[in-house]
Protein backbone atom coordinates (compact mmCIF):
# COMPACT_ATOMS: atom_id res chain seq x y z
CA UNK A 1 -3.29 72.56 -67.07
CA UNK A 2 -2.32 69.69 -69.09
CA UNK A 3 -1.79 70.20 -72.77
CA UNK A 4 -2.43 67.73 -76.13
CA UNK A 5 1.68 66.88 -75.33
CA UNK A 6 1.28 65.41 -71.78
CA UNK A 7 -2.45 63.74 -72.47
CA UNK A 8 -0.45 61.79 -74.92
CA UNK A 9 2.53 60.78 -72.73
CA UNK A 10 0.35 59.78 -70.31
CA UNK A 11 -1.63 57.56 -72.71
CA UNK A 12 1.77 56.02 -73.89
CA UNK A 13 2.28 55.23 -70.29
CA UNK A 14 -1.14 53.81 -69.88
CA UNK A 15 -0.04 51.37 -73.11
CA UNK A 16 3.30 50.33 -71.27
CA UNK A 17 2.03 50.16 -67.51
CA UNK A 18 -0.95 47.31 -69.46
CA UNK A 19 1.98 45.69 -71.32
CA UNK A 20 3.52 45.67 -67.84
CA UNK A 21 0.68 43.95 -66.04
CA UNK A 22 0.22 41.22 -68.10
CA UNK A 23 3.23 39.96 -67.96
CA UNK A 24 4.07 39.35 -64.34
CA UNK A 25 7.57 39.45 -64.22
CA UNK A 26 8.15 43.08 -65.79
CA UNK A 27 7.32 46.23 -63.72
CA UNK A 28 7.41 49.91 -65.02
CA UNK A 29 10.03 52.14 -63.42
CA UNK A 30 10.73 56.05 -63.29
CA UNK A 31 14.47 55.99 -64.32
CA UNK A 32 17.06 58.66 -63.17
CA UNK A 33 20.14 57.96 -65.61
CA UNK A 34 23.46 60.28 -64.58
CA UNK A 35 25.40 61.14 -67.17
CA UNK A 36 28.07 63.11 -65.43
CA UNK A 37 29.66 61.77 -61.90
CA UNK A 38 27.97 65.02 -60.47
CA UNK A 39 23.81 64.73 -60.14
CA UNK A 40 23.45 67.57 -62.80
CA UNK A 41 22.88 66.17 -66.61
CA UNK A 42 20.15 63.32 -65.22
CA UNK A 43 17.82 61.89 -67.73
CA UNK A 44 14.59 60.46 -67.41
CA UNK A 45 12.90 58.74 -70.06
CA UNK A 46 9.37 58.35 -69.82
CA UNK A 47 8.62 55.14 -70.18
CA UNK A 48 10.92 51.66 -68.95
CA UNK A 49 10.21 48.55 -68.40
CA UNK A 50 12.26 46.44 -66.04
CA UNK A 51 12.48 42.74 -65.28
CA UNK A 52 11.56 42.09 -61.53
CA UNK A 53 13.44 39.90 -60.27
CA UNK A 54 16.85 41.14 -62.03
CA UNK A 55 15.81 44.71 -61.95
CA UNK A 56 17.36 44.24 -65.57
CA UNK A 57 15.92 47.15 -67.94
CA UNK A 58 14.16 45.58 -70.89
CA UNK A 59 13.20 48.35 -72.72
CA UNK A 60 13.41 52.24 -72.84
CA UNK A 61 10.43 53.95 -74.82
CA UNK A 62 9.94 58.12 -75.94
CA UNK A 63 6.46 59.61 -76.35
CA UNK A 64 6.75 62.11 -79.14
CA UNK A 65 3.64 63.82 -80.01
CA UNK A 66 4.73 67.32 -79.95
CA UNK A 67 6.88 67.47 -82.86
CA UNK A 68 4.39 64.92 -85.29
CA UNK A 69 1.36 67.49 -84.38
CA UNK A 70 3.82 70.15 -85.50
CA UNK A 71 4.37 68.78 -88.85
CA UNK A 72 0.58 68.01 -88.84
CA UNK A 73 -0.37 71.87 -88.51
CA UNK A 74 1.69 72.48 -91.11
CA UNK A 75 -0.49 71.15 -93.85
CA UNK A 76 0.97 67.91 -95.09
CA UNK A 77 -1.50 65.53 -93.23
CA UNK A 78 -0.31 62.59 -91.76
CA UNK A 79 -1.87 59.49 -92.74
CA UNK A 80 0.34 56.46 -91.79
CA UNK A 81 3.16 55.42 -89.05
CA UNK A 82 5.50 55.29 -92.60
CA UNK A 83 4.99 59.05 -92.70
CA UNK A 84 5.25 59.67 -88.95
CA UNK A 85 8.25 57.75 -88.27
CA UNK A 86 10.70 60.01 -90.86
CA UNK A 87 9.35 63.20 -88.47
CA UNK A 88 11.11 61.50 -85.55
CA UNK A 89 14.06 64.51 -85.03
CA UNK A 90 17.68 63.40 -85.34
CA UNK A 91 17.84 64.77 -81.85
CA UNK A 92 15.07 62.55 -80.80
CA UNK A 93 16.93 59.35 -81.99
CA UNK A 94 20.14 60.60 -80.37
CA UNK A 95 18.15 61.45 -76.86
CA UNK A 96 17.26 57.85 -77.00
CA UNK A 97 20.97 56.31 -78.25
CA UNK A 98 21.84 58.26 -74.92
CA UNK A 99 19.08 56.37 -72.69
CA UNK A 100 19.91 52.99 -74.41
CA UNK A 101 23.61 53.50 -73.67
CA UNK A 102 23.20 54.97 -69.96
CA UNK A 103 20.73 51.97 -68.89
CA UNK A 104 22.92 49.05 -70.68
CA UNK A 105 19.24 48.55 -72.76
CA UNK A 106 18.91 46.74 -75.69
CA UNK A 107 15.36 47.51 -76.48
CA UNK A 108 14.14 51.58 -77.83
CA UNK A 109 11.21 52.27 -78.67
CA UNK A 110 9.01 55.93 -79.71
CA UNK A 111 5.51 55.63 -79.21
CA UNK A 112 3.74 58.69 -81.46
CA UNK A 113 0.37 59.42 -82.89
CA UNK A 114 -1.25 59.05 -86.01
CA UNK A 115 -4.27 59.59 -87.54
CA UNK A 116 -6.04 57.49 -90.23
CA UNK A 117 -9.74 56.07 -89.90
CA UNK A 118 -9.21 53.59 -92.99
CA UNK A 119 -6.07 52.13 -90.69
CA UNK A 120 -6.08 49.59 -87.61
CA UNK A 121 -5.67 51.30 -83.82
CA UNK A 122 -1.87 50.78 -83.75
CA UNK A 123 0.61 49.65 -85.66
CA UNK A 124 4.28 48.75 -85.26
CA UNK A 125 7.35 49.74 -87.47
CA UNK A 126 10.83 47.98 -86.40
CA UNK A 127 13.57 48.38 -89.64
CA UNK A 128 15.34 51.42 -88.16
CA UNK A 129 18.51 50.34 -86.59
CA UNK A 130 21.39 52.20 -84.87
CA UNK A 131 24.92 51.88 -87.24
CA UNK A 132 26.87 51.89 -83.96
CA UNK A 133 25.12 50.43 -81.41
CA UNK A 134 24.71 51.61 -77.93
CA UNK A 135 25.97 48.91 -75.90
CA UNK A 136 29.76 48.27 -75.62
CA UNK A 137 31.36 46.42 -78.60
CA UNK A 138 32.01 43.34 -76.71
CA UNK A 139 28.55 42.88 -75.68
CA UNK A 140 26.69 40.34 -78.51
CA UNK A 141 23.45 41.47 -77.75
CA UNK A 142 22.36 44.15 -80.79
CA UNK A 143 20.18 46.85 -79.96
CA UNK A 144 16.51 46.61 -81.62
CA UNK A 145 14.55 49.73 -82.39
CA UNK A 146 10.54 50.07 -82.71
CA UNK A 147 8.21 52.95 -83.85
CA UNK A 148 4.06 51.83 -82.31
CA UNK A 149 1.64 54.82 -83.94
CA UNK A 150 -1.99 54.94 -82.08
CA UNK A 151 -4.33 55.39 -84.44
CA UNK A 152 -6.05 58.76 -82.36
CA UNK A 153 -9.26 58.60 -84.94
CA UNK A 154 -9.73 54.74 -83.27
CA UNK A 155 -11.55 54.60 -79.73
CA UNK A 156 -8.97 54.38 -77.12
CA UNK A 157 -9.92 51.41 -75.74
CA UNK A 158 -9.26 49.12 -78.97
CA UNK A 159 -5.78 51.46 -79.51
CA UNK A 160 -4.48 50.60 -75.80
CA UNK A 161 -5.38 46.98 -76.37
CA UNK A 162 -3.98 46.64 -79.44
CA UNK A 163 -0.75 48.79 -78.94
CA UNK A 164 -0.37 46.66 -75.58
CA UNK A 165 -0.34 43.58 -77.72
CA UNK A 166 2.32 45.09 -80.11
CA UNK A 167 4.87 46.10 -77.37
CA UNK A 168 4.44 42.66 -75.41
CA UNK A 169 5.16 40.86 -78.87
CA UNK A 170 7.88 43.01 -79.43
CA UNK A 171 9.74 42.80 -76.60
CA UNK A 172 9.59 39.08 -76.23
CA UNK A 173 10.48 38.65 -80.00
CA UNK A 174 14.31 37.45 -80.05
């Protein structure tokens, strides 16, 4: 039986798999990253995009939902992405550093719930960045970080259009 967790993974992977399709030369991929020489320690983010024809990854995303719903129960009432995105664990943003570093990406990105009917269906929050980035130091690409919230009191149509629209820009933007 699938709980409120995986529903919302899956829905994140819905929003990447339409980013995916309308742009033609990016596929979605199930990554396997090794971290030690043996197969034990493999990662597997949930979502990645990849660039077809130089199987390059473009970006590595996180559903969290799990740990936002958590702090939700708890009374405080989440309103806006600016009060989600502080509840994104330290070990969250490391799990991802890890991902980023493993697949060469330059591109993170969480994609978490909120809930707000004054607010649009998604939104997109990109000032976090990592003080030591991921890549090698002699690489001159910088790694660029994004929160999307879907708006879950918004009908999920207009939240996977919109949110689809958010990651496309977002990953084009230089």
């Amino acid at each position: 039986m699938l709980n409120a967790s995986d529903i919302f993974e899956r829905f994140a992977e819905v929003v990447t798999q339409a980013a995916v399709r309308r742009r033609r030369d990016w596929h979605f991929s199930r990554l396997s990253l090794r971290m030690f020489e043996t197969s034990r320690g493999e990662k597997q983010p949930d979502l990645a995009i990849r660039e077809v024809s130089s199987q390059e990854i473009i970006g590595i995303g996180d559903a969290k939902y799990k740990e936002v719903l958590d702090y939700d129960i708890s009374g405080h009432g989440l309103t806006s992405l600016e009060e989600i995105e502080p509840k994104i664990s330290s070990a969250d943003w490391n799990q991802l550093y890890v991902y980023l570093r493993l697949a060469r990406a330059d591109r993170g990105f969480f994609i978490v719930p909120f809930w707000n009917d004054a607010l649009g269906p998604a939104q997109l929050i990109r000032h976090q960045q990592f003080t030591l980035s991921p890549l090698d130091l002699a690489d001159s690409r910088s790694v660029r970080l994004a929160v999307i919230g879907l708006n879950l009191f918004q009908p999920a149509e207009l939240v996977r259009a919109h949110a689809t629209n958010l990651l496309i820009d977002w990953l084009q933007a230089q």
